[in-house]
PDB file of N, CA and C in Angstrom:
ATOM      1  N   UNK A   1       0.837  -1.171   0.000  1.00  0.00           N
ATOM      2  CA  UNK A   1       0.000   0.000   0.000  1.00  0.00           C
ATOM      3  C   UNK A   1       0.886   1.239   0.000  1.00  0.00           C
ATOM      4  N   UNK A   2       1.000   1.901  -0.753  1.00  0.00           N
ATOM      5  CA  UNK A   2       1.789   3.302  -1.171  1.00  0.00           C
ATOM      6  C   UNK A   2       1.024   4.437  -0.213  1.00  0.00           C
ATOM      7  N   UNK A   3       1.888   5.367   0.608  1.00  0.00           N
ATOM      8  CA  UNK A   3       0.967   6.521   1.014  1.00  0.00           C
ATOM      9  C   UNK A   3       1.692   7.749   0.553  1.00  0.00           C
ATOM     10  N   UNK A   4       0.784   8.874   0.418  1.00  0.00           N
ATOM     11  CA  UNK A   4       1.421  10.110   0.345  1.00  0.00           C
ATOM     12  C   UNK A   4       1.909  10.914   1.976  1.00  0.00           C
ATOM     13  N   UNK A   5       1.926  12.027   1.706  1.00  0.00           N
ATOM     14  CA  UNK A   5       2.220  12.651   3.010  1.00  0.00           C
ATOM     15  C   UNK A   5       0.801  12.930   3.559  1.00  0.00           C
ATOM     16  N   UNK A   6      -0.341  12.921   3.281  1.00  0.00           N
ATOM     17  CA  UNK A   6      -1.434  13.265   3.521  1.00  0.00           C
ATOM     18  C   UNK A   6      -1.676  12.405   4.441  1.00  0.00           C
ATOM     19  N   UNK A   7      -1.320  10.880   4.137  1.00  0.00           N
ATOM     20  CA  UNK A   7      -2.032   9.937   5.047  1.00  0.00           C
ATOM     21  C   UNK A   7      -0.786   9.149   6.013  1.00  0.00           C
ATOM     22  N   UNK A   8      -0.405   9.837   6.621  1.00  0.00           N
ATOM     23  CA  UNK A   8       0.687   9.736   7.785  1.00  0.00           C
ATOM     24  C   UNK A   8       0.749  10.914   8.499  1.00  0.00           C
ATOM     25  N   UNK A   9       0.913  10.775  10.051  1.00  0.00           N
ATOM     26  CA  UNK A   9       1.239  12.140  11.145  1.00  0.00           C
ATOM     27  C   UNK A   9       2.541  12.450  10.696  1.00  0.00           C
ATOM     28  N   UNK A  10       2.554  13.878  10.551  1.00  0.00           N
ATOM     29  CA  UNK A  10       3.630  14.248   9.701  1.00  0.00           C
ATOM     30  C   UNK A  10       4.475  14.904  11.543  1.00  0.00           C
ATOM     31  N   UNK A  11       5.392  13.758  11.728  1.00  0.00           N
ATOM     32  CA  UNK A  11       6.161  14.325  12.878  1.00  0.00           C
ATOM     33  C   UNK A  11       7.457  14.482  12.647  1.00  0.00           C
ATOM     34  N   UNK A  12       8.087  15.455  11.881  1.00  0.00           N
ATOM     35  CA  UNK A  12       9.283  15.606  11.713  1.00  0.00           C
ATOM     36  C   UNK A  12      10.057  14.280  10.469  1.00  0.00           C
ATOM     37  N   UNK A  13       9.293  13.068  10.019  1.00  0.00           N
ATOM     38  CA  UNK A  13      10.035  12.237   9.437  1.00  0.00           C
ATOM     39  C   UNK A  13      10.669  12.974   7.812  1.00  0.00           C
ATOM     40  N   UNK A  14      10.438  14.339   7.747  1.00  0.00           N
ATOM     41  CA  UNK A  14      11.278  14.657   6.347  1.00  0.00           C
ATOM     42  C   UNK A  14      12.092  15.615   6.541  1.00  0.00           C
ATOM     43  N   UNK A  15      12.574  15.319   8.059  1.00  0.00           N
ATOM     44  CA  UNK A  15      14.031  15.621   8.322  1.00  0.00           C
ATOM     45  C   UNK A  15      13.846  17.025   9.515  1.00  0.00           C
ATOM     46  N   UNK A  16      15.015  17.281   9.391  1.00  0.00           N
ATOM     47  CA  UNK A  16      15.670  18.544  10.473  1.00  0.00           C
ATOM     48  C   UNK A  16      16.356  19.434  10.203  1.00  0.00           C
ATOM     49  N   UNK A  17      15.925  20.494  10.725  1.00  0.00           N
ATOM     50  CA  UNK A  17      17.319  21.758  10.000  1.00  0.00           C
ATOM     51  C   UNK A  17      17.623  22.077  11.744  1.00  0.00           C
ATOM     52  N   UNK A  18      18.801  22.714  11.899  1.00  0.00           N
ATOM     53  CA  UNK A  18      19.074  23.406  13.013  1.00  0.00           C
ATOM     54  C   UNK A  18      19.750  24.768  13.066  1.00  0.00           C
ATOM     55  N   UNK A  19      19.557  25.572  13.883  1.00  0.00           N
ATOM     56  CA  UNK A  19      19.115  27.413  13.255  1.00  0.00           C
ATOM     57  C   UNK A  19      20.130  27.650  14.753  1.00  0.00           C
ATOM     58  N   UNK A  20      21.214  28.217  14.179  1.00  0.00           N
ATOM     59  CA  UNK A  20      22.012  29.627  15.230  1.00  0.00           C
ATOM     60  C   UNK A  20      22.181  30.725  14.871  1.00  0.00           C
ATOM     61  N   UNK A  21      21.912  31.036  13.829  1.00  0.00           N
ATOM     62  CA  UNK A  21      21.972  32.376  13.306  1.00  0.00           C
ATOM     63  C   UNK A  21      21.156  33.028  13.299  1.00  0.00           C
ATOM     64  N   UNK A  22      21.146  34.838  13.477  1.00  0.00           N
ATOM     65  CA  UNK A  22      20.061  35.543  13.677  1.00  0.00           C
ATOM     66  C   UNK A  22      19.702  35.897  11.960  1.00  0.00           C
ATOM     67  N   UNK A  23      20.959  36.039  11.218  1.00  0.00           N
ATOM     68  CA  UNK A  23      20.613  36.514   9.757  1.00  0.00           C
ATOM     69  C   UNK A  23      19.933  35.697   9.178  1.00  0.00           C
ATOM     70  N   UNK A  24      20.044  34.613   9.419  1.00  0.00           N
ATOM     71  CA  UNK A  24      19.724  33.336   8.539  1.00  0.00           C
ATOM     72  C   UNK A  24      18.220  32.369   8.424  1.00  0.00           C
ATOM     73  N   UNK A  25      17.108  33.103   7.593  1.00  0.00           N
ATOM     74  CA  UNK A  25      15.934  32.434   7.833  1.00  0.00           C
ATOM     75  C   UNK A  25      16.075  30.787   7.058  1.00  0.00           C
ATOM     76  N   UNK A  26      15.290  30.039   8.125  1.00  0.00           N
ATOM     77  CA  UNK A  26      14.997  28.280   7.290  1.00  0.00           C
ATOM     78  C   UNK A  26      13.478  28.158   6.777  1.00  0.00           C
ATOM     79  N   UNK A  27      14.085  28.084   5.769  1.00  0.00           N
ATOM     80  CA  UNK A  27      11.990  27.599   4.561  1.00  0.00           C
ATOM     81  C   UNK A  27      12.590  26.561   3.903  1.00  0.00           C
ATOM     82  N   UNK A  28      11.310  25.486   4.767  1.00  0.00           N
ATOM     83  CA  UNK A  28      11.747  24.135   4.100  1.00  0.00           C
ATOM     84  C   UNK A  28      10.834  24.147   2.836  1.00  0.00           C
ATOM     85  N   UNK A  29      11.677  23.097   1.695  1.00  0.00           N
ATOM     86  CA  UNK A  29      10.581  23.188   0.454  1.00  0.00           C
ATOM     87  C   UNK A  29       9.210  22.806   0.511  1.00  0.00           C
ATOM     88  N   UNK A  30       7.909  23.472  -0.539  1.00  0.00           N
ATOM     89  CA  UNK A  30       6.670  23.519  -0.869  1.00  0.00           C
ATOM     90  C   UNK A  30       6.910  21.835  -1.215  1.00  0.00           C
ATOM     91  N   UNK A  31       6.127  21.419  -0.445  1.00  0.00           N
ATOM     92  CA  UNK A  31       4.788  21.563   0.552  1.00  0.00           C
ATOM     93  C   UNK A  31       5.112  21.011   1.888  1.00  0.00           C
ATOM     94  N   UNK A  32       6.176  21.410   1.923  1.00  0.00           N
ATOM     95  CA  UNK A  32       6.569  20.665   3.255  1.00  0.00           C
ATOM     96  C   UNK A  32       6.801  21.606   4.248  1.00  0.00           C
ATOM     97  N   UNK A  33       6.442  21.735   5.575  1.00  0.00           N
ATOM     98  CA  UNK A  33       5.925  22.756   6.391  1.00  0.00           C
ATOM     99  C   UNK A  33       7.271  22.321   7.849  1.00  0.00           C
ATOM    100  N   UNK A  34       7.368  23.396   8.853  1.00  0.00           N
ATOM    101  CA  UNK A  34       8.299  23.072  10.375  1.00  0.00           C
ATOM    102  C   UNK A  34       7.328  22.657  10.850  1.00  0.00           C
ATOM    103  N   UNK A  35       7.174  21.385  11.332  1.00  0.00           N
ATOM    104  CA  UNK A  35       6.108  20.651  12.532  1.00  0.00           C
ATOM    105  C   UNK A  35       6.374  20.726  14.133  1.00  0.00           C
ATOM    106  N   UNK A  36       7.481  20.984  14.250  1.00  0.00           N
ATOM    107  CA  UNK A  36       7.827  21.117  15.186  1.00  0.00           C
ATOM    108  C   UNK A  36       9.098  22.059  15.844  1.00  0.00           C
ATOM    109  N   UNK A  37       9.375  22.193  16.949  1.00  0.00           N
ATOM    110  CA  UNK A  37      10.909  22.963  17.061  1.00  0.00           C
ATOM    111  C   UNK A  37      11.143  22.874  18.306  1.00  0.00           C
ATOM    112  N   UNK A  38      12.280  22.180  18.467  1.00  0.00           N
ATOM    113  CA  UNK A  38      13.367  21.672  19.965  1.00  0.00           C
ATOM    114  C   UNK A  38      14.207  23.410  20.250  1.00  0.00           C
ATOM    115  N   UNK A  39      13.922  23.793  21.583  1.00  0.00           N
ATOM    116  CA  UNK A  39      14.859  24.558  21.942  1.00  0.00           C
ATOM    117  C   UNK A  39      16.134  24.052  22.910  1.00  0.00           C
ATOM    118  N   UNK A  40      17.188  24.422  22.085  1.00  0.00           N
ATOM    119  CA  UNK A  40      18.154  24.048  22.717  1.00  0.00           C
ATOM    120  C   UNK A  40      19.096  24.956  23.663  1.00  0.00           C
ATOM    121  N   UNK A  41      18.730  26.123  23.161  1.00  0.00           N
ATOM    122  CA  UNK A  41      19.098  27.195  24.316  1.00  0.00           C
ATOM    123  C   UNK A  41      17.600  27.919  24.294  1.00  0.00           C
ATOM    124  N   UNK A  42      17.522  28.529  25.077  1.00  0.00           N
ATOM    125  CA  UNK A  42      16.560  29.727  25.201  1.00  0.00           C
ATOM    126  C   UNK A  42      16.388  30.418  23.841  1.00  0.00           C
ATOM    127  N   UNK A  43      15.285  30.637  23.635  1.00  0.00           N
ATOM    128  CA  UNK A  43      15.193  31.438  21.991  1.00  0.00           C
ATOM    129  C   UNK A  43      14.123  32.078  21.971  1.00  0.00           C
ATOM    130  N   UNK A  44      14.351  33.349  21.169  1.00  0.00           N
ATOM    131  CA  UNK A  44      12.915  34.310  20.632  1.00  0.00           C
ATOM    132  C   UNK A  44      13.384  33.926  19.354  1.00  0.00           C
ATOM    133  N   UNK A  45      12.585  34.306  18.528  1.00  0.00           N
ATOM    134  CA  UNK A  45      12.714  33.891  17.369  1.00  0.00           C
ATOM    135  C   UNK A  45      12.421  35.694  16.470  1.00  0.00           C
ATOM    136  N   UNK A  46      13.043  35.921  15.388  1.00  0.00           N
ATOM    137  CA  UNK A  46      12.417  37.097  14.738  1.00  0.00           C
ATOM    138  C   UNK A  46      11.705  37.026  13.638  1.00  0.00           C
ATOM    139  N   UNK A  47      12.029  35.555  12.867  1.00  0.00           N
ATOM    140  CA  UNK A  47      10.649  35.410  12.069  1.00  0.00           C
ATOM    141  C   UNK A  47      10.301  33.630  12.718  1.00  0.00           C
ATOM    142  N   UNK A  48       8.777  33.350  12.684  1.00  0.00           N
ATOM    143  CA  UNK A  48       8.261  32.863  13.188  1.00  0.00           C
ATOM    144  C   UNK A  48       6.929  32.691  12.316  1.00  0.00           C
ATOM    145  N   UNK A  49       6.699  32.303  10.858  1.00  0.00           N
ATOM    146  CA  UNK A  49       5.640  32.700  10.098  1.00  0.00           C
ATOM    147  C   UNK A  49       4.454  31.302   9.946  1.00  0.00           C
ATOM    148  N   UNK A  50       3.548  31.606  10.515  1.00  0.00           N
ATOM    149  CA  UNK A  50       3.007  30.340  10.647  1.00  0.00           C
ATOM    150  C   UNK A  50       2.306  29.902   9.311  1.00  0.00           C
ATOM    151  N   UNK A  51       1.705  28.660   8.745  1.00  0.00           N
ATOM    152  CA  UNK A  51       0.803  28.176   7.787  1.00  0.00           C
ATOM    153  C   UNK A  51       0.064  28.956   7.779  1.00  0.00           C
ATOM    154  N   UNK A  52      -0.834  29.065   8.578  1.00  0.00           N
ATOM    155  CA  UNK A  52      -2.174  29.683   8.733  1.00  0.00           C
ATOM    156  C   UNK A  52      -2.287  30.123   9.686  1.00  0.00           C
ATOM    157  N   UNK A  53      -2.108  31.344   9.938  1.00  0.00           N
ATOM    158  CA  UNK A  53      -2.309  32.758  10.969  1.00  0.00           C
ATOM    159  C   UNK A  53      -3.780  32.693  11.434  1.00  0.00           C
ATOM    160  N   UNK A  54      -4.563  31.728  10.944  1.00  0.00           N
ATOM    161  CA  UNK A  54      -5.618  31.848  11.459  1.00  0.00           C
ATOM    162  C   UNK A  54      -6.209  30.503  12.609  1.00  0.00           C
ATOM    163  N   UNK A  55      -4.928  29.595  12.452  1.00  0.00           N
ATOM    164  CA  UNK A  55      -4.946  28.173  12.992  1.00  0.00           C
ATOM    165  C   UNK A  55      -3.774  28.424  14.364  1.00  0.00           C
ATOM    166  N   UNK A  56      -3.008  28.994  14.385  1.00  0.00           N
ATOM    167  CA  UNK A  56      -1.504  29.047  14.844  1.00  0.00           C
ATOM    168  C   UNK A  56      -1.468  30.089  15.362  1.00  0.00           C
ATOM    169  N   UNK A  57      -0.910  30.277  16.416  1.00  0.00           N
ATOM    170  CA  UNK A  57      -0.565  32.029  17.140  1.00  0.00           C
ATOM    171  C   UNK A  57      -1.603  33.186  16.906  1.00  0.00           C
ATOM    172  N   UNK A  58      -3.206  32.511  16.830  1.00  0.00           N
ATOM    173  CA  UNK A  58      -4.279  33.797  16.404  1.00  0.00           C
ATOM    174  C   UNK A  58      -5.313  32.932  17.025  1.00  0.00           C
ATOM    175  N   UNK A  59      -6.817  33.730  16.455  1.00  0.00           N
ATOM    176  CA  UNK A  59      -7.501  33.763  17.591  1.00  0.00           C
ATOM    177  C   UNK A  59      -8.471  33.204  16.405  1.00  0.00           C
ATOM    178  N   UNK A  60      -7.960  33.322  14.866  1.00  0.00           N
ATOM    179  CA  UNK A  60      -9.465  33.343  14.118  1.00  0.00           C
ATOM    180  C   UNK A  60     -10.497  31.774  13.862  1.00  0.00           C
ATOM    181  N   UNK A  61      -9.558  30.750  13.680  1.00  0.00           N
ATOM    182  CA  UNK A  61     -10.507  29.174  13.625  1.00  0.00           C
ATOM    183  C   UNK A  61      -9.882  28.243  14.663  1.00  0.00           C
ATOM    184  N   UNK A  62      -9.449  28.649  15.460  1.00  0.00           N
ATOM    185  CA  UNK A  62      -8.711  27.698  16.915  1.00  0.00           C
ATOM    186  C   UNK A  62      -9.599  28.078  17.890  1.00  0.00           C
ATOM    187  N   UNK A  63     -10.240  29.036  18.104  1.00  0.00           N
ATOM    188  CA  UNK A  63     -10.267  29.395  19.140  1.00  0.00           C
ATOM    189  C   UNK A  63     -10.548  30.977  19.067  1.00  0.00           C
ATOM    190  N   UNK A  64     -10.818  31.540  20.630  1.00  0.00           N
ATOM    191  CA  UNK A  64     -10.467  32.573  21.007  1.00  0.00           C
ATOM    192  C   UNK A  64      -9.643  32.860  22.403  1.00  0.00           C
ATOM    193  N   UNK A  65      -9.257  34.130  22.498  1.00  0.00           N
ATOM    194  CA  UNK A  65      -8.644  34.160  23.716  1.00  0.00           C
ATOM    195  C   UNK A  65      -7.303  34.290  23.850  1.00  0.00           C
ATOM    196  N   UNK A  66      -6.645  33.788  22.942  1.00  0.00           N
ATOM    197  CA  UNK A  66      -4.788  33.271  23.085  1.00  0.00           C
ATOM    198  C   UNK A  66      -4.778  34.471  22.701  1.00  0.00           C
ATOM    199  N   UNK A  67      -3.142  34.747  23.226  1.00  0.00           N
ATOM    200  CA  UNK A  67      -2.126  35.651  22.649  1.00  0.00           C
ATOM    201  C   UNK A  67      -1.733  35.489  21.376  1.00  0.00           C
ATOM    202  N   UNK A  68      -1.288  36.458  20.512  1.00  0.00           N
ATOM    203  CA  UNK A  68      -0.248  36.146  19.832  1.00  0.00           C
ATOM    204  C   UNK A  68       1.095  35.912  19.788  1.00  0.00           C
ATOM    205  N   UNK A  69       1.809  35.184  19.342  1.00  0.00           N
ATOM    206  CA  UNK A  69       3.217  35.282  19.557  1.00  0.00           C
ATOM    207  C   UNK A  69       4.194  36.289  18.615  1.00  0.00           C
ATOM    208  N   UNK A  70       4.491  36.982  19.713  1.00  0.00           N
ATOM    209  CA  UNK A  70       5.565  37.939  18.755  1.00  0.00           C
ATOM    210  C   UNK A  70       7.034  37.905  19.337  1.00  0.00           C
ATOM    211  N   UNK A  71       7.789  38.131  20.260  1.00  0.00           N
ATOM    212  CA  UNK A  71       9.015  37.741  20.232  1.00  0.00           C
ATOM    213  C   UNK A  71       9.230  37.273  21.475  1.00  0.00           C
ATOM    214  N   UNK A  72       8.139  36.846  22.319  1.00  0.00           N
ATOM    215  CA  UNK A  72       8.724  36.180  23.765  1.00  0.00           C
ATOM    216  C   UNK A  72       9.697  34.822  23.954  1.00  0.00           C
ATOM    217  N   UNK A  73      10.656  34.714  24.929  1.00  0.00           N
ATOM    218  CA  UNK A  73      11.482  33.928  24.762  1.00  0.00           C
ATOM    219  C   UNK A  73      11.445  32.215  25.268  1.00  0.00           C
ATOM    220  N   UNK A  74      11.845  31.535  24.189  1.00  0.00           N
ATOM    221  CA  UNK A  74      10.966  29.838  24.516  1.00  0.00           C
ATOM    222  C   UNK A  74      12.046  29.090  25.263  1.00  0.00           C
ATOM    223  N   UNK A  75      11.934  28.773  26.523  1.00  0.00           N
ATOM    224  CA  UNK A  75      12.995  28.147  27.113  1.00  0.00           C
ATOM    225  C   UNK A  75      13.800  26.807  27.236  1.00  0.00           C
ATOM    226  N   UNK A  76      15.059  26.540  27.275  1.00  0.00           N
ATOM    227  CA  UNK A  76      15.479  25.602  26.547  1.00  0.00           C
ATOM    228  C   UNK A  76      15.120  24.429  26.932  1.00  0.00           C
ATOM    229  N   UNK A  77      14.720  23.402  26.567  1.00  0.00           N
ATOM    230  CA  UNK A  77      14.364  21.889  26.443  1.00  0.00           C
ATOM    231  C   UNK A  77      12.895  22.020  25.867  1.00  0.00           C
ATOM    232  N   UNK A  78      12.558  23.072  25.670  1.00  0.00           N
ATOM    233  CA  UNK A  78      10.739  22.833  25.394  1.00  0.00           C
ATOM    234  C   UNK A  78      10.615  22.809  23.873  1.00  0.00           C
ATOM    235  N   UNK A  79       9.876  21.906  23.378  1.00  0.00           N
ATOM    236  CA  UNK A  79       9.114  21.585  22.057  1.00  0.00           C
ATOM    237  C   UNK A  79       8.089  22.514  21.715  1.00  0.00           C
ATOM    238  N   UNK A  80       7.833  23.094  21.019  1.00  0.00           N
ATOM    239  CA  UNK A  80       6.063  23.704  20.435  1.00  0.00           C
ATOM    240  C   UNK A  80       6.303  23.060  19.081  1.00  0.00           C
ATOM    241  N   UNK A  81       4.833  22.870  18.683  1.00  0.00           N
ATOM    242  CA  UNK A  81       4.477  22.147  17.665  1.00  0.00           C
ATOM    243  C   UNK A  81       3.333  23.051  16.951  1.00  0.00           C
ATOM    244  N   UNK A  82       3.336  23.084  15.676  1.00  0.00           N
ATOM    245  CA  UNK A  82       2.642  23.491  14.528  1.00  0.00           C
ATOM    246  C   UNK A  82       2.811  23.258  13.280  1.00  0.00           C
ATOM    247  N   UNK A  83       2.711  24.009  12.683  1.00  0.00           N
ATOM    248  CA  UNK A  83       3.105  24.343  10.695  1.00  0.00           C
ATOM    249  C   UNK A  83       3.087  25.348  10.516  1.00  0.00           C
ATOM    250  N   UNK A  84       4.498  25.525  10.393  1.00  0.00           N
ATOM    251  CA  UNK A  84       5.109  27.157  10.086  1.00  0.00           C
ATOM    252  C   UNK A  84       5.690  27.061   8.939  1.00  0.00           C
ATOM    253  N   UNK A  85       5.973  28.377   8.219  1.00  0.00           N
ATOM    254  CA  UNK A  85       6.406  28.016   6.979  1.00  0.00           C
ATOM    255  C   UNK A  85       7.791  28.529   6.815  1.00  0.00           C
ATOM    256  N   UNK A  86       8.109  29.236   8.198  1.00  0.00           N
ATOM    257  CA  UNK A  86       9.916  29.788   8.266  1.00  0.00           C
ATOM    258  C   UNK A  86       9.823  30.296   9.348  1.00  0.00           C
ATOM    259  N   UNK A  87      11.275  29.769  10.049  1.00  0.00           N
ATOM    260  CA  UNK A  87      11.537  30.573  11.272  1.00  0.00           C
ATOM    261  C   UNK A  87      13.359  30.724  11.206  1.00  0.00           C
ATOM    262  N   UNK A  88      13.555  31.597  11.959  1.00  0.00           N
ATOM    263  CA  UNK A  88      14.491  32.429  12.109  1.00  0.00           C
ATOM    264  C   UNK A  88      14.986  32.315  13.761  1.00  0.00           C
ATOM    265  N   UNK A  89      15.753  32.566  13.908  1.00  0.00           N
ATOM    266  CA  UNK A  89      16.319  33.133  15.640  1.00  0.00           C
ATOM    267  C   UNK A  89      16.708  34.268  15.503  1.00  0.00           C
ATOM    268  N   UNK A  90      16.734  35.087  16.903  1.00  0.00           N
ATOM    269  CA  UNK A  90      16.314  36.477  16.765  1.00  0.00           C
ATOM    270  C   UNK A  90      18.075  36.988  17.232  1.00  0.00           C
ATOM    271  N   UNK A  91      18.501  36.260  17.735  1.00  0.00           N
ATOM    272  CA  UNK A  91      20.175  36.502  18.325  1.00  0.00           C
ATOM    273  C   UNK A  91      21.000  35.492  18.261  1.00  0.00           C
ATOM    274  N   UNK A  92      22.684  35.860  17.375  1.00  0.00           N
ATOM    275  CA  UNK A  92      23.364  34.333  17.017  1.00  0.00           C
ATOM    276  C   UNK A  92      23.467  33.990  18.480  1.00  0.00           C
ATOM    277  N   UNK A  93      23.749  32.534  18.479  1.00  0.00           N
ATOM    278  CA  UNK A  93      24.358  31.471  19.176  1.00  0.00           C
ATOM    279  C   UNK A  93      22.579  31.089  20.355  1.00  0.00           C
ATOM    280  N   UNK A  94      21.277  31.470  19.705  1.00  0.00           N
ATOM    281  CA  UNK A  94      20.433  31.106  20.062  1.00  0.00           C
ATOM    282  C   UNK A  94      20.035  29.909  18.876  1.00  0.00           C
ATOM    283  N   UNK A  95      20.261  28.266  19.721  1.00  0.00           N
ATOM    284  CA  UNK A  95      19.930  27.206  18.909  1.00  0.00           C
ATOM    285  C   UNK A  95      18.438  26.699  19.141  1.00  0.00           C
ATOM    286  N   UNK A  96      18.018  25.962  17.849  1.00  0.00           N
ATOM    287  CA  UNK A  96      16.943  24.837  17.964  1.00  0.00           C
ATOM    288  C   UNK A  96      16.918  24.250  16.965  1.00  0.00           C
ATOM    289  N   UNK A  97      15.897  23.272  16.856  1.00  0.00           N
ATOM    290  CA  UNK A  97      16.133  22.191  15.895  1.00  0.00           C
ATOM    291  C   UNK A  97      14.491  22.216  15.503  1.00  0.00           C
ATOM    292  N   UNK A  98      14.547  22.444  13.860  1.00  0.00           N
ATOM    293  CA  UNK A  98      13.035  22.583  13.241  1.00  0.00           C
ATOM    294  C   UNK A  98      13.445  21.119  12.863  1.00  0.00           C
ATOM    295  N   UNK A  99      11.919  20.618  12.738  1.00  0.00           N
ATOM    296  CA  UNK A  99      11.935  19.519  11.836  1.00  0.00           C
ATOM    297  C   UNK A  99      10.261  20.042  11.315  1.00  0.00           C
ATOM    298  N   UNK A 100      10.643  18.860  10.182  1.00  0.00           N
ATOM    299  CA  UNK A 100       9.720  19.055   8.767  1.00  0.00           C
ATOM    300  C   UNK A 100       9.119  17.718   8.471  1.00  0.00           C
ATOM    301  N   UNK A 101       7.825  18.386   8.108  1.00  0.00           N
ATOM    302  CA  UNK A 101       7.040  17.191   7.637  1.00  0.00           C
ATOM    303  C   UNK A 101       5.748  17.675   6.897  1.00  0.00           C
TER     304      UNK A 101
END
């Protein structure tokens, strides 16, 4: 039985990038989205662009109530999970590890 990416939990199995640089944004290729992100030091991030601004860090088909996220800092060992379509770190030698799926 053959599957696409549609019909599997897409948890990181199409790999990992890992981000210390503040100049340096990661966009993994169309159609493949960051599912997740390991902080390995403490990190804000300066871009942070989600799939759908209306699913992710907003208030419009999730829900109401949440904050948005704009540059507060994620402390190291913690995971957040979504579909973003690029993120960045906001100061060098702030690490984490995106993975893609």
């Amino acid at each position: 039985m053959a599957f696409d990416r549609y019909d599997t939990i897409a948890l990181g199995q199409e790999g990992s990038a890992y981000l210390d640089t503040a100049a340096t944004t990661f966009t993994p290729a169309a159609p493949k989205k960051i599912v997740a992100i390991t902080m390995l030091t403490d990190c804000a991030f300066s871009a942070l662009v989600a799939d759908d601004n209306t699913k992710f860090f907003g208030t419009g088909g999730a829900g109401s109530g949440g904050d948005t996220y704009v540059t507060d800092t994620v402390p190291a060992g913690v995971t957040i999970y979504g579909s973003w379509t690029s993120a960045s770190v906001n100061v060098d030698g702030e690490t984490c590890i995106c993975y893609i799926g």
